[in-house]
N, C-alpha and C. Protein backbone atom coordinates (compact mmCIF):
# COMPACT_ATOMS: atom_id res chain seq x y z
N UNK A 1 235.01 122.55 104.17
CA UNK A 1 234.25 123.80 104.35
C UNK A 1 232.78 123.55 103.98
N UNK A 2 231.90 123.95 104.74
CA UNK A 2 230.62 123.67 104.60
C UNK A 2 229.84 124.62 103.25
N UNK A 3 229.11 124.21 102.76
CA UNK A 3 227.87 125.44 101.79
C UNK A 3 227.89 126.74 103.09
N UNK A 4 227.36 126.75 104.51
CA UNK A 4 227.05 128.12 104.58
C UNK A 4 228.79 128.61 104.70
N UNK A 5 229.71 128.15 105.13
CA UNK A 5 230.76 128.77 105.47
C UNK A 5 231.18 129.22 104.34
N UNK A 6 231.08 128.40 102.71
CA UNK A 6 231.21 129.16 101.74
C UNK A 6 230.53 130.21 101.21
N UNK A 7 228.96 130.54 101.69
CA UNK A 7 228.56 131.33 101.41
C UNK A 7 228.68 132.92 102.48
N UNK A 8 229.15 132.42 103.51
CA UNK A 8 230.03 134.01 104.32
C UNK A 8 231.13 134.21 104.07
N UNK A 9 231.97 133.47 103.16
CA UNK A 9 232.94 133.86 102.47
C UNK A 9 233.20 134.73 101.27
N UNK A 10 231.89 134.09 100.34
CA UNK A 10 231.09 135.27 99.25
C UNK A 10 231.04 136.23 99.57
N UNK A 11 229.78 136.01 100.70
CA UNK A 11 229.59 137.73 101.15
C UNK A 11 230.63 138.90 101.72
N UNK A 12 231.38 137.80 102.20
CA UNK A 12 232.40 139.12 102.87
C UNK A 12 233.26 139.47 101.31
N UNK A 13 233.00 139.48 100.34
CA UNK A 13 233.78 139.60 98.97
C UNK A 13 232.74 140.41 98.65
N UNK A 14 231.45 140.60 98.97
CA UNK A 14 230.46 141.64 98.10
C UNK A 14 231.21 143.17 98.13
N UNK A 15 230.68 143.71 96.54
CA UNK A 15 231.11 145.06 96.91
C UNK A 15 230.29 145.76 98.05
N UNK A 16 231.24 146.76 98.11
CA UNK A 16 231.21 148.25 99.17
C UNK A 16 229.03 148.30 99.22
N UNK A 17 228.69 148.87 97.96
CA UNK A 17 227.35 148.90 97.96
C UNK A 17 226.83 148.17 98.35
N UNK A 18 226.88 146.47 98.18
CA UNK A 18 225.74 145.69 98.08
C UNK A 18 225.73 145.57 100.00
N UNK A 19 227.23 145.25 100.47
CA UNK A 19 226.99 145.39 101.96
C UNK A 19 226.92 146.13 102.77
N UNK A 20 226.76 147.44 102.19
CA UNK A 20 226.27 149.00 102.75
C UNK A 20 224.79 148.72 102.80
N UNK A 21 223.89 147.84 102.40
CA UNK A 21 222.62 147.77 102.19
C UNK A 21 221.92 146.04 102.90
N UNK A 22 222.84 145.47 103.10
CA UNK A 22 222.89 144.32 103.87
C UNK A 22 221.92 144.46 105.31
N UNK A 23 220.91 144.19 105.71
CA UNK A 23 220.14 144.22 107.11
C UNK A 23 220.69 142.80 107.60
N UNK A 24 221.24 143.19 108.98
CA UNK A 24 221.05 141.74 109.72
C UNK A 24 219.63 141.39 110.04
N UNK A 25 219.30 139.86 110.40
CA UNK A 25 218.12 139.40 110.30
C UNK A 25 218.40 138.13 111.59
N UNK A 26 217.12 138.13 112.02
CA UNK A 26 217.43 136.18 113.21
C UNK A 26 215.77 136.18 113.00
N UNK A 27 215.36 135.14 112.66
CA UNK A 27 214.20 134.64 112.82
C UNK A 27 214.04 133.76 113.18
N UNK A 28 213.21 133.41 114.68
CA UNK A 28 213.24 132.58 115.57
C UNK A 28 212.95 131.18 115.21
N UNK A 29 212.55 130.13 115.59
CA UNK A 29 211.99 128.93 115.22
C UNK A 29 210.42 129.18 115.41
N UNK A 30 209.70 128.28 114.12
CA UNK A 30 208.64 128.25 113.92
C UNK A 30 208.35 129.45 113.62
N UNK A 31 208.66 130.76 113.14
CA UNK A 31 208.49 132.36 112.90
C UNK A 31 208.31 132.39 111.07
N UNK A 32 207.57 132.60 110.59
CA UNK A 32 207.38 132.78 109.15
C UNK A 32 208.49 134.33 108.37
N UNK A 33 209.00 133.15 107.63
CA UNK A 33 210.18 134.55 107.21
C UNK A 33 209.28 135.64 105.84
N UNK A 34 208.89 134.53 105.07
CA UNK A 34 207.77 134.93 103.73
C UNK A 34 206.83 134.04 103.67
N UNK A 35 205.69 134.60 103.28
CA UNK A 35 203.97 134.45 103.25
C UNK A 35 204.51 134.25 101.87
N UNK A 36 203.49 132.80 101.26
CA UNK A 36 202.84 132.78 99.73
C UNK A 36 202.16 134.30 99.43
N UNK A 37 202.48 134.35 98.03
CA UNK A 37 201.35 135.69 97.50
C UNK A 37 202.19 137.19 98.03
N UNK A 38 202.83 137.31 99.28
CA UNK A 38 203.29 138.37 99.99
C UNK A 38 204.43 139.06 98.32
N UNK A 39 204.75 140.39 98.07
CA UNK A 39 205.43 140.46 97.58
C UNK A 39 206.74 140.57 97.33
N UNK A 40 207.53 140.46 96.30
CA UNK A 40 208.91 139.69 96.29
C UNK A 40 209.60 141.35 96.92
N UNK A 41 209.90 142.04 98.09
CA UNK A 41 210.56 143.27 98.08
C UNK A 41 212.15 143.44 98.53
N UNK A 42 212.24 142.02 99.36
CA UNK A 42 213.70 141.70 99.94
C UNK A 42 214.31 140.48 99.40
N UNK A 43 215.83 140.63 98.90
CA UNK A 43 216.32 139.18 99.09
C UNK A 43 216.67 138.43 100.40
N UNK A 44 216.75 137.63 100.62
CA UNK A 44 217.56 136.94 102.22
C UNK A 44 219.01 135.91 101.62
N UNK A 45 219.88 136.20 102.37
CA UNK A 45 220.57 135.37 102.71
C UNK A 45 220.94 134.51 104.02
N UNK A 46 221.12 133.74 104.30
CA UNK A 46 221.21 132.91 105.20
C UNK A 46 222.47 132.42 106.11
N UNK A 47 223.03 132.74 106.56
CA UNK A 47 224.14 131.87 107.49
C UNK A 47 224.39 130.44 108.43
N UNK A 48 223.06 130.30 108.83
CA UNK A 48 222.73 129.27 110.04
C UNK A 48 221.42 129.54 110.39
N UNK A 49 221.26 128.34 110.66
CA UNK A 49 219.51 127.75 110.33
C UNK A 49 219.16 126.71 109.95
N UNK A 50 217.73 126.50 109.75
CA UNK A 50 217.31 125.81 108.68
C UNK A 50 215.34 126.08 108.54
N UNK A 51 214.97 126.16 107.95
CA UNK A 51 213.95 125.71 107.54
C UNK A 51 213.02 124.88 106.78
N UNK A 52 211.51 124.91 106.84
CA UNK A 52 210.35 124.38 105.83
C UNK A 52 209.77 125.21 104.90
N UNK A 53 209.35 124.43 103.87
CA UNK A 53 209.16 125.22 102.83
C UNK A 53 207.93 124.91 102.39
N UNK A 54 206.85 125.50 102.39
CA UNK A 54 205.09 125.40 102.31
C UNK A 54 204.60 125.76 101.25
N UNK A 55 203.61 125.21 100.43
CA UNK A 55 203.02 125.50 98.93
C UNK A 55 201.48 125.11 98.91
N UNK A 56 200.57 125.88 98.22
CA UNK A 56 199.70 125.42 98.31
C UNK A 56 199.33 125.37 97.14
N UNK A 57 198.34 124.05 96.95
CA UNK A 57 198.08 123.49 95.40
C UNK A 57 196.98 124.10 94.96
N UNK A 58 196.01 123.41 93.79
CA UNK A 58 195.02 124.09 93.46
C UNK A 58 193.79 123.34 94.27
N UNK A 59 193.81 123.01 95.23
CA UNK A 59 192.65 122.71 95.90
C UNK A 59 192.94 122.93 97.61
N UNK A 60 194.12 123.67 97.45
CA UNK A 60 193.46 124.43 98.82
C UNK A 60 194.91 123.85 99.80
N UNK A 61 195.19 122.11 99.26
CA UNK A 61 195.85 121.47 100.42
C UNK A 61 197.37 121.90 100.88
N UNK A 62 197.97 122.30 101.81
CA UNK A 62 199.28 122.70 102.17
C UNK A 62 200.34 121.31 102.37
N UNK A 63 200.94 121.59 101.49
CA UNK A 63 202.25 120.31 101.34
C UNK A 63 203.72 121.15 101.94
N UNK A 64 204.66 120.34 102.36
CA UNK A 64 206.11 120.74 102.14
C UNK A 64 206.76 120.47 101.02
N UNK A 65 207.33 121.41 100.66
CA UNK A 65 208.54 120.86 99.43
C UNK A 65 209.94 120.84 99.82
N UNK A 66 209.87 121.17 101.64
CA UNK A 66 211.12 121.20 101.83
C UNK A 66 211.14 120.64 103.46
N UNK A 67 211.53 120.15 103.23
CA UNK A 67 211.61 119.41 105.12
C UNK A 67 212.63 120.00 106.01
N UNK A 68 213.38 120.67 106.79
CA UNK A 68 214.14 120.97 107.95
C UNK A 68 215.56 120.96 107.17
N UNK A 69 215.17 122.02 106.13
CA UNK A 69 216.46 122.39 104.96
C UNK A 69 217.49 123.41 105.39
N UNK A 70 218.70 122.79 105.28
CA UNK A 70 219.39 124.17 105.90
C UNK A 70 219.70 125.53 104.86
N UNK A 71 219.41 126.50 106.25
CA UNK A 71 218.98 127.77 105.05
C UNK A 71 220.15 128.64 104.58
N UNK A 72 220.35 128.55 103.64
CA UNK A 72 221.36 129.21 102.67
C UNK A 72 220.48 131.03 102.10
N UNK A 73 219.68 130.81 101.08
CA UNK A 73 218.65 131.95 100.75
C UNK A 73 216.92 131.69 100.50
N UNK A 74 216.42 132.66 100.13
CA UNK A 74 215.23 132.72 100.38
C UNK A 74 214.54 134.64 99.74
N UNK A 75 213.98 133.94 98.35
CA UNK A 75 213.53 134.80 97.38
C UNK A 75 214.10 135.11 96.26
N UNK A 76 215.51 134.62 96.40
CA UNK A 76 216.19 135.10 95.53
C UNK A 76 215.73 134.22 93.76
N UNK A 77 214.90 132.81 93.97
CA UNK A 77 214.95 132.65 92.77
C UNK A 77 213.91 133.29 92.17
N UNK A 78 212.59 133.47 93.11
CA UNK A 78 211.77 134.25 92.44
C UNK A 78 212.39 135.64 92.32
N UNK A 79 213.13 136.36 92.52
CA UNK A 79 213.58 137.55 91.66
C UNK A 79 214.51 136.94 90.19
N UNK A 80 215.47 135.86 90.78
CA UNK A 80 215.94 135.59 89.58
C UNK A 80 215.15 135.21 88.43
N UNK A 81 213.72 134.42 88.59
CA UNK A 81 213.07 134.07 87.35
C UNK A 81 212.07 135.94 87.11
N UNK A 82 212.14 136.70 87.67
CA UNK A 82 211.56 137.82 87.71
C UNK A 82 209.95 137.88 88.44
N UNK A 83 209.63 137.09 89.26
CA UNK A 83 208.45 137.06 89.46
C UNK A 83 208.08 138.00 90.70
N UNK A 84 206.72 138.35 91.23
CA UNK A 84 206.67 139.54 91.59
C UNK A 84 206.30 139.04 92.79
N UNK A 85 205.52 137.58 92.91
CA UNK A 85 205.08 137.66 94.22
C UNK A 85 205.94 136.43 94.91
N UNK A 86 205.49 136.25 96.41
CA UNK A 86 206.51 134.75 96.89
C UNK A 86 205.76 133.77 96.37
N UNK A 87 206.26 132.48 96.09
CA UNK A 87 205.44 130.99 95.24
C UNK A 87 205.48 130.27 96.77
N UNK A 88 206.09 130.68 97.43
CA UNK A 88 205.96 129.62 98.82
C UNK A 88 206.09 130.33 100.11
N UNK A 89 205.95 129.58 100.90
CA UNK A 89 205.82 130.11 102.21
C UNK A 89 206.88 129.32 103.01
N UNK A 90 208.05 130.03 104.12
CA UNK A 90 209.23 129.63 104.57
C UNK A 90 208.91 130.08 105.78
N UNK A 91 209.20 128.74 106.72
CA UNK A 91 209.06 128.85 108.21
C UNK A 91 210.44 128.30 108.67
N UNK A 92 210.52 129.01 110.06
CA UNK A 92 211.89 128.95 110.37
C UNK A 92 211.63 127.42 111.21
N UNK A 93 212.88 125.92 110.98
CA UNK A 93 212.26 124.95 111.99
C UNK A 93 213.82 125.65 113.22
N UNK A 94 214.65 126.26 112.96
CA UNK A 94 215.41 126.47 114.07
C UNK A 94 216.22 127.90 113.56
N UNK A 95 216.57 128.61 114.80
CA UNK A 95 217.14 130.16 114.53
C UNK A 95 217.78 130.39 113.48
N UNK A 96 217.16 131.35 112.77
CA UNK A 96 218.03 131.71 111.66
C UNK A 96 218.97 132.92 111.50
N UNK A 97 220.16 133.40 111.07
CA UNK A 97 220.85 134.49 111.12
C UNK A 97 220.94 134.75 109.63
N UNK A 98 221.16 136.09 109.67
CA UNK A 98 221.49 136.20 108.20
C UNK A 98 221.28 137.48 107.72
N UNK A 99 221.00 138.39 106.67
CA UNK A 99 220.79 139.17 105.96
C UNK A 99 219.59 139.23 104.87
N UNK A 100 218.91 140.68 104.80
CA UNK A 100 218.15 141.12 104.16
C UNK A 100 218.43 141.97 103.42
N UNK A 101 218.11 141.98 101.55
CA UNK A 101 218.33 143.00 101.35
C UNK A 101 217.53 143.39 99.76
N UNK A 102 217.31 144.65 99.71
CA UNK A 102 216.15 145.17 98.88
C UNK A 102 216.45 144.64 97.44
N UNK A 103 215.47 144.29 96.95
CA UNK A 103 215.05 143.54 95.38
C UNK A 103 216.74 144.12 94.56
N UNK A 104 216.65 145.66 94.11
CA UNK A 104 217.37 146.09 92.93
C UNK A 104 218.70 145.84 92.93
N UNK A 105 219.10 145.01 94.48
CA UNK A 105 220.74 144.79 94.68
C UNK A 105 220.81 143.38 94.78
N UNK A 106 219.74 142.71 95.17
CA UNK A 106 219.56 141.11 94.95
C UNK A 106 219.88 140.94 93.36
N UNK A 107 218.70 141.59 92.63
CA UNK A 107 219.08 141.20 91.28
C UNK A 107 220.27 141.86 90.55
N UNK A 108 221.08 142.92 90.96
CA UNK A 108 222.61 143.44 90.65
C UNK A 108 223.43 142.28 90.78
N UNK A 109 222.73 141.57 92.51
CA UNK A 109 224.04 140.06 92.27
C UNK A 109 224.16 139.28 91.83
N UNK A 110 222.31 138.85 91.52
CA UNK A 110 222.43 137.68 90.39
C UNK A 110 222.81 137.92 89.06
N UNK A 111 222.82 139.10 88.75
CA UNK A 111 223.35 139.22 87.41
C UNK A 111 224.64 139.77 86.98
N UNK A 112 225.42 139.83 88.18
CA UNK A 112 226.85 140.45 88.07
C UNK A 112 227.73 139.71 89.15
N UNK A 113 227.34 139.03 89.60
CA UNK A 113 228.60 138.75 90.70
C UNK A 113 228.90 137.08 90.14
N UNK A 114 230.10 136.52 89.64
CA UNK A 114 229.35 135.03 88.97
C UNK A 114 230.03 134.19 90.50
N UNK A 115 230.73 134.25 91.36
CA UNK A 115 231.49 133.75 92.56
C UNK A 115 229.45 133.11 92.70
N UNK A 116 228.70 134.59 93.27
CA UNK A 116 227.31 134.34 94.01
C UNK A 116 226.69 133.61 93.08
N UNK A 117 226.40 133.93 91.67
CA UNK A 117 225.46 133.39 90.97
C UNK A 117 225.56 131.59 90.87
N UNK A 118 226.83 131.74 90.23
CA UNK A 118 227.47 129.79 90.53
C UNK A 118 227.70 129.34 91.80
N UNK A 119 227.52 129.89 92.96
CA UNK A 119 227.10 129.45 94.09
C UNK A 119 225.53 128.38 94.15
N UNK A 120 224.97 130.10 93.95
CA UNK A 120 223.34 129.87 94.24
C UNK A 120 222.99 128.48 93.26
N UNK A 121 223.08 128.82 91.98
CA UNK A 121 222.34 127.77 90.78
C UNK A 121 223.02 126.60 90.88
N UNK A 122 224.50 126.21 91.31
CA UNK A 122 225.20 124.84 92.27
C UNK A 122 224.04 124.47 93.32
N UNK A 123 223.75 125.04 93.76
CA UNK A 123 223.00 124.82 95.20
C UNK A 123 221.73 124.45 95.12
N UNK A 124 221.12 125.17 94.32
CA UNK A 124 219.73 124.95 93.47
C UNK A 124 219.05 123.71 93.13
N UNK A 125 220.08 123.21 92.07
CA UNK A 125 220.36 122.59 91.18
C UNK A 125 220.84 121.10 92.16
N UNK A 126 221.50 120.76 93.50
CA UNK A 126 221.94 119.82 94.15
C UNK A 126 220.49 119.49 95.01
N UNK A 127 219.88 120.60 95.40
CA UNK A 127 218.67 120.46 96.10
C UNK A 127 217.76 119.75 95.60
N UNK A 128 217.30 119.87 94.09
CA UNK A 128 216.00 119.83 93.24
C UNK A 128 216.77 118.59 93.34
N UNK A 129 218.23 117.89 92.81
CA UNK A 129 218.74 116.93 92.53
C UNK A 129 218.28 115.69 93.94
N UNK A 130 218.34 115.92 95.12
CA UNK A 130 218.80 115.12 95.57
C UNK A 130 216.84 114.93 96.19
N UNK A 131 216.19 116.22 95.98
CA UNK A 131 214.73 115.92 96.25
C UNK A 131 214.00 114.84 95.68
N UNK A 132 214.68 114.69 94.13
CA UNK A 132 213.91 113.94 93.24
C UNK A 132 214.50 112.24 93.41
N UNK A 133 215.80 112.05 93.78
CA UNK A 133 216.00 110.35 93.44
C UNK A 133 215.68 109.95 95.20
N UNK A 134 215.16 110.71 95.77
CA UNK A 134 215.02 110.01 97.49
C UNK A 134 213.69 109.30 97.42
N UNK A 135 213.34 107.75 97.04
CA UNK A 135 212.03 107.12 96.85
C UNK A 135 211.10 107.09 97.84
N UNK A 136 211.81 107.85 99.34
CA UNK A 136 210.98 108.47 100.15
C UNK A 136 209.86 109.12 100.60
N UNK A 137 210.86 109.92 99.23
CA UNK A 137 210.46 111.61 99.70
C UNK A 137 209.23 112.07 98.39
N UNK A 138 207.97 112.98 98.82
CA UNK A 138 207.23 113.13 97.86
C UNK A 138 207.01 114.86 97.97
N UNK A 139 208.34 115.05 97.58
CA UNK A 139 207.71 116.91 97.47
C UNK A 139 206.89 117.54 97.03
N UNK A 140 206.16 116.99 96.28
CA UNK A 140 205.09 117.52 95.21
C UNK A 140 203.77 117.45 95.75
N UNK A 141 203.44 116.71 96.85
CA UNK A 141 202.52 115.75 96.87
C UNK A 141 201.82 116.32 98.35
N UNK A 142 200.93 116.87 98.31
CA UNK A 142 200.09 117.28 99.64
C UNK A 142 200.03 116.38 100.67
N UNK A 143 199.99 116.77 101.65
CA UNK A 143 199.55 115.69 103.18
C UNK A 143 198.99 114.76 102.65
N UNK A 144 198.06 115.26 101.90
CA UNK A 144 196.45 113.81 102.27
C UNK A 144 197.75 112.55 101.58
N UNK A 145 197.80 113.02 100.47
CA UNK A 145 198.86 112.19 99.76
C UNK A 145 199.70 110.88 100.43
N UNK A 146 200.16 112.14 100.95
CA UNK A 146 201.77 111.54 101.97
C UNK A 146 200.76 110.43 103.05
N UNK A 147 199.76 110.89 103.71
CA UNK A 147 198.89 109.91 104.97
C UNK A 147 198.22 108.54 103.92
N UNK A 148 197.71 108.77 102.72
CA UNK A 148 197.47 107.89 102.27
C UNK A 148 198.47 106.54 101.62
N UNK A 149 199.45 107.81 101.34
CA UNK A 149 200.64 106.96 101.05
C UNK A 149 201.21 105.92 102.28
N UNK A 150 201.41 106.34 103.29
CA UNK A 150 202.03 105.77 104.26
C UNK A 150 200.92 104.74 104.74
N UNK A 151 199.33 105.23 105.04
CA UNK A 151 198.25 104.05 105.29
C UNK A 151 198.88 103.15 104.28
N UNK A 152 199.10 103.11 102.82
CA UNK A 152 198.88 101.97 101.66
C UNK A 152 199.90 100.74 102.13
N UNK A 153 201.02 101.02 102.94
CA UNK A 153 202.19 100.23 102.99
C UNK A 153 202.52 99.59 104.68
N UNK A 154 200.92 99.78 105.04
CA UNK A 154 201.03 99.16 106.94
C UNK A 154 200.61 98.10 106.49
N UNK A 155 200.89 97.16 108.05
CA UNK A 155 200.53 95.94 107.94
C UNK A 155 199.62 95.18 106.70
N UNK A 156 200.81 94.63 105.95
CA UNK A 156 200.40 93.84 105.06
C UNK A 156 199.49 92.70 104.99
N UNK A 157 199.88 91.93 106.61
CA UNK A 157 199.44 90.69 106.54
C UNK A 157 198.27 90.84 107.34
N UNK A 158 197.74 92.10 108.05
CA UNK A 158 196.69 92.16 108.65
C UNK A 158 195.06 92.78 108.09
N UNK A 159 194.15 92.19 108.57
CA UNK A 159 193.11 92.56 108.06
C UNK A 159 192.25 92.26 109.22
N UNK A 160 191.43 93.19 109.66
CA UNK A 160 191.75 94.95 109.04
C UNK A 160 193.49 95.52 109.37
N UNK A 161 193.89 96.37 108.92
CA UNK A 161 195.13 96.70 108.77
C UNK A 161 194.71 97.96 110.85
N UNK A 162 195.66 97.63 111.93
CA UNK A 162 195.01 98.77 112.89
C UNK A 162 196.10 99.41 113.00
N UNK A 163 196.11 100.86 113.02
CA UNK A 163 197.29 101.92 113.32
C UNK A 163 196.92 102.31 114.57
N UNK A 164 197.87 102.05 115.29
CA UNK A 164 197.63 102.48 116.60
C UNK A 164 198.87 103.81 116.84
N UNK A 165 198.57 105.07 116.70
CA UNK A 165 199.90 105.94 116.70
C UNK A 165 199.26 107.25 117.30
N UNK A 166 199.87 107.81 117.67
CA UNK A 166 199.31 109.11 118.64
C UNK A 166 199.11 110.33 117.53
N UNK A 167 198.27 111.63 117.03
CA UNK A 167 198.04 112.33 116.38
C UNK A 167 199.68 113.47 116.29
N UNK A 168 200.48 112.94 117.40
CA UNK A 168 201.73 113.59 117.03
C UNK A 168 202.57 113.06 116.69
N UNK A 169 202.45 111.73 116.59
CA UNK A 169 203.54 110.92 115.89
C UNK A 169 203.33 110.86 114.33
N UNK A 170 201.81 110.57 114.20
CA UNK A 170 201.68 110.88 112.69
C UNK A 170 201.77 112.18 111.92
N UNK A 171 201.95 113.66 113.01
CA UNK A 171 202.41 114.81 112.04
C UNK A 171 203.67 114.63 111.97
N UNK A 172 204.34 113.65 112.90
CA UNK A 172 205.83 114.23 112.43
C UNK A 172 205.98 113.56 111.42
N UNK A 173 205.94 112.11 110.94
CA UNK A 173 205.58 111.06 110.22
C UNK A 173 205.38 111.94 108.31
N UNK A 174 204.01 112.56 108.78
CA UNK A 174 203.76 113.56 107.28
C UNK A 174 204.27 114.64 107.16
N UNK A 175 204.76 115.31 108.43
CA UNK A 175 205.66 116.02 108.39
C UNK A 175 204.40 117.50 108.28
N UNK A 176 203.03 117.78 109.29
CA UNK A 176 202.12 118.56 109.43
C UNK A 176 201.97 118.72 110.66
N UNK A 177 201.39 119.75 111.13
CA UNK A 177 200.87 119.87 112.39
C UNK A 177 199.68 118.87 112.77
N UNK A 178 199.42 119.09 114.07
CA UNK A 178 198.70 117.77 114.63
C UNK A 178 197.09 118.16 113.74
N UNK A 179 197.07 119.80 114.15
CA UNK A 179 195.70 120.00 113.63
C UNK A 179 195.43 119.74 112.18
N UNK A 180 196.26 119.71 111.55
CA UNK A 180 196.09 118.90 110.12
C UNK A 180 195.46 117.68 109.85
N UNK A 181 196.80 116.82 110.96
CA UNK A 181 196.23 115.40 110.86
C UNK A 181 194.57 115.16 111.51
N UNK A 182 194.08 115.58 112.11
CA UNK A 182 192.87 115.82 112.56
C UNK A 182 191.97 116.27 111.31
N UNK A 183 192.06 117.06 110.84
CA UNK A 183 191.30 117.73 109.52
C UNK A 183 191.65 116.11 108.55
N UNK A 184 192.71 115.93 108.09
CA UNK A 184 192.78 115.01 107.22
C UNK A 184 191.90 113.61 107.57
N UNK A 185 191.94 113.39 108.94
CA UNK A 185 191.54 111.81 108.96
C UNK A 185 190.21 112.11 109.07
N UNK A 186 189.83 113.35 109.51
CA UNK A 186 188.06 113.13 109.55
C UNK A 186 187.66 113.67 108.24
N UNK A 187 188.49 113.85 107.47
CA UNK A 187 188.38 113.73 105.38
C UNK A 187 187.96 112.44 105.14
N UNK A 188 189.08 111.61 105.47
CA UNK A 188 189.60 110.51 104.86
C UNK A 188 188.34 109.12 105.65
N UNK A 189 187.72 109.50 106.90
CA UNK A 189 186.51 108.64 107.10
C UNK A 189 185.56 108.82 106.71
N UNK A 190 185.00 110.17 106.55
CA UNK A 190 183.93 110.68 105.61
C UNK A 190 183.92 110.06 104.27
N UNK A 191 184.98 109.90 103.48
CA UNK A 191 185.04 109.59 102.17
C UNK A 191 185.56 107.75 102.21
N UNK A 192 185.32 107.24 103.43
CA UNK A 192 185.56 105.79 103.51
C UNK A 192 186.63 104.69 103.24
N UNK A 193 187.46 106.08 103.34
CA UNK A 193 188.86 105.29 103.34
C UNK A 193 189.55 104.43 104.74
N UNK A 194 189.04 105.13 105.37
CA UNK A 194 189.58 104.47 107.04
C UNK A 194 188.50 104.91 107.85
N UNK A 195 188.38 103.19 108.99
CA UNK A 195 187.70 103.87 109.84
C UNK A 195 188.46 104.32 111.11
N UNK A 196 187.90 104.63 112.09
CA UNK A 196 188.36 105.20 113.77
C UNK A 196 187.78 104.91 114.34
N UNK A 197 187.96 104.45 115.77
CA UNK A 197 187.64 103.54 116.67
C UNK A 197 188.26 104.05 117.74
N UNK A 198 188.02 104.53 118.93
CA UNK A 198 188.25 105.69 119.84
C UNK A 198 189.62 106.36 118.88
N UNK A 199 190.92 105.80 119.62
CA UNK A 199 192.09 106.57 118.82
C UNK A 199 192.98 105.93 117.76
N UNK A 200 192.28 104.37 117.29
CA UNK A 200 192.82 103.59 116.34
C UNK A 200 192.60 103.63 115.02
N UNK A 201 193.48 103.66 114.38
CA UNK A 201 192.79 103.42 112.65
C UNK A 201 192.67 102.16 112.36
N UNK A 202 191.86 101.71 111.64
CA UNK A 202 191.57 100.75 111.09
C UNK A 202 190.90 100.72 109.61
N UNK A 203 191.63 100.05 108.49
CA UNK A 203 191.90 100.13 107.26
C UNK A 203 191.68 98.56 106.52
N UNK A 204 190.12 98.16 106.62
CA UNK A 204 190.42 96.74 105.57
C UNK A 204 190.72 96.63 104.31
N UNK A 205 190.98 95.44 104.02
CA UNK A 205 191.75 95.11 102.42
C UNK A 205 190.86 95.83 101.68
N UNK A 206 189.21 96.29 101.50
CA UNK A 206 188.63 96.60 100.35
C UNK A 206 189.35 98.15 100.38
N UNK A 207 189.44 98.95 101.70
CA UNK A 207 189.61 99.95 101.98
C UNK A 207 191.29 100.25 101.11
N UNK A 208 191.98 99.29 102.04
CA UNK A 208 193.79 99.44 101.23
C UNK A 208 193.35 99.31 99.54
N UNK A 209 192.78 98.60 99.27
CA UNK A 209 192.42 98.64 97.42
C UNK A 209 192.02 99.79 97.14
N UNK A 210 191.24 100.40 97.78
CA UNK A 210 190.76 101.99 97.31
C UNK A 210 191.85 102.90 97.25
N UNK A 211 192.39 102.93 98.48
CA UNK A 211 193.45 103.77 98.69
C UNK A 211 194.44 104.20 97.32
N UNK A 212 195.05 102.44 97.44
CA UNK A 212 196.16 102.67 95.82
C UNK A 212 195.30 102.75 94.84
N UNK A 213 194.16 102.69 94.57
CA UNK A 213 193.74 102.78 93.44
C UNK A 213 193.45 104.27 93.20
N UNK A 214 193.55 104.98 94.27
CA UNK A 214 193.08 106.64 94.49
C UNK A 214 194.35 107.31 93.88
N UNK A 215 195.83 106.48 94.81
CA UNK A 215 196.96 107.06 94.99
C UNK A 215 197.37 106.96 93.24
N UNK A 216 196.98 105.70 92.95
CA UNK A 216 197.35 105.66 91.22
C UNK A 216 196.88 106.62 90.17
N UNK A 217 195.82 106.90 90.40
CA UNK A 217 194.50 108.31 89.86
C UNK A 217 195.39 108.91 90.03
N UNK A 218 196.01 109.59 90.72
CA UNK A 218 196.24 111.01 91.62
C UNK A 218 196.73 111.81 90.52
């Protein structure tokens, strides 16, 4: 049995009230379910789907903390830690189904139903788990990050180091839209980390030394 099939199994166990108050929901692909900052007024639950999960740091830059996650819920921990506004921003990457439902019965379930609650904090708790030992994966860590990261580890034996890759291969790569990668690399030549050469990068050894020595700072 899968996580969502266990979690429409929950739900069809909610009391009388909580699914008297249940909204069905589908939010398309690429459709923003919650805005950062927007306030916390609905819980969501999820059936089928998946989405990304968007944060922005203190300088502005938009990272994922969640890559093409399949969607279970969404708000519910910021009600569970009590907080008032959303901490992230959730885009749909494929159709989502599911349920909406107002703050004062979200938090009735987290604090009375334990089937839902030891669901959710199992689930939580496997996510954060399996985010952190993937030597991959850098959830924390803004685009520029992730592009510099990935420049640090090309061609080793070449100098100048040349990336030859199309502006959509490298968003999928950092996992940003194209117009990002555009904003980022004309950052990242300005400040002399890489140059460009019609559509090539090119990165010499003094340049790769800067890089990790930036990425080590960070």
């Amino acid at each position: 049995m899968t996580d969502q099939d266990k979690l429409k199994n929950i739900i069809s166990n909610f009391p009388l009230k909580i699914k008297k108050n249940l909204i069905p929901v589908v939010f398309k692909k690429n459709v923003a379910i919650i805005k950062e900052g927007d306030l916390v007024n609905y819980g969501y639950l999820f059936i089928s789907g998946s989405f990304d999960i968007i944060k922005t740091d203190i300088n502005e830059n938009k990272f994922i903390l969640a890559k093409d996650q399949e969607a279970f819920s969404c708000c519910l921990m910021d009600i569970y830690s009590n907080h008032k506004t959303q901490c992230s921003t959730v885009i749909a990457t494929t159709e989502i189904h599911g349920y909406k439902f107002p703050r004062k019965y979200a938090e009735l379930l987290l604090h009375s139903d334990t089937d839902f609650s030891i669901f959710l904090i199992t689930l939580w708790a496997n996510i954060f788990y399996t985010s952190n030992i993937s030597p991959t994966n850098y959830p924390l860590y803004p685009f520029k990050y992730k592009l510099l990261k990935y420049f640090s580890i090309q061609g080793k034996d070449q100098n100048p180091i040349i990336i030859n890759l199309s502006r959509n291969v490298l968003s999928e790569i950092i996992g940003c839209s194209k117009r990002t990668i555009f904003r980022l690399l004309k950052d990242l030549e300005m400040n002399e980390f890489i140059s460009i050469k019609k559509s090539d990068i090119y990165i010499s050894q003094k340049q790769v030394t800067n890089i990790k020595k930036y990425l080590y700072e960070w």
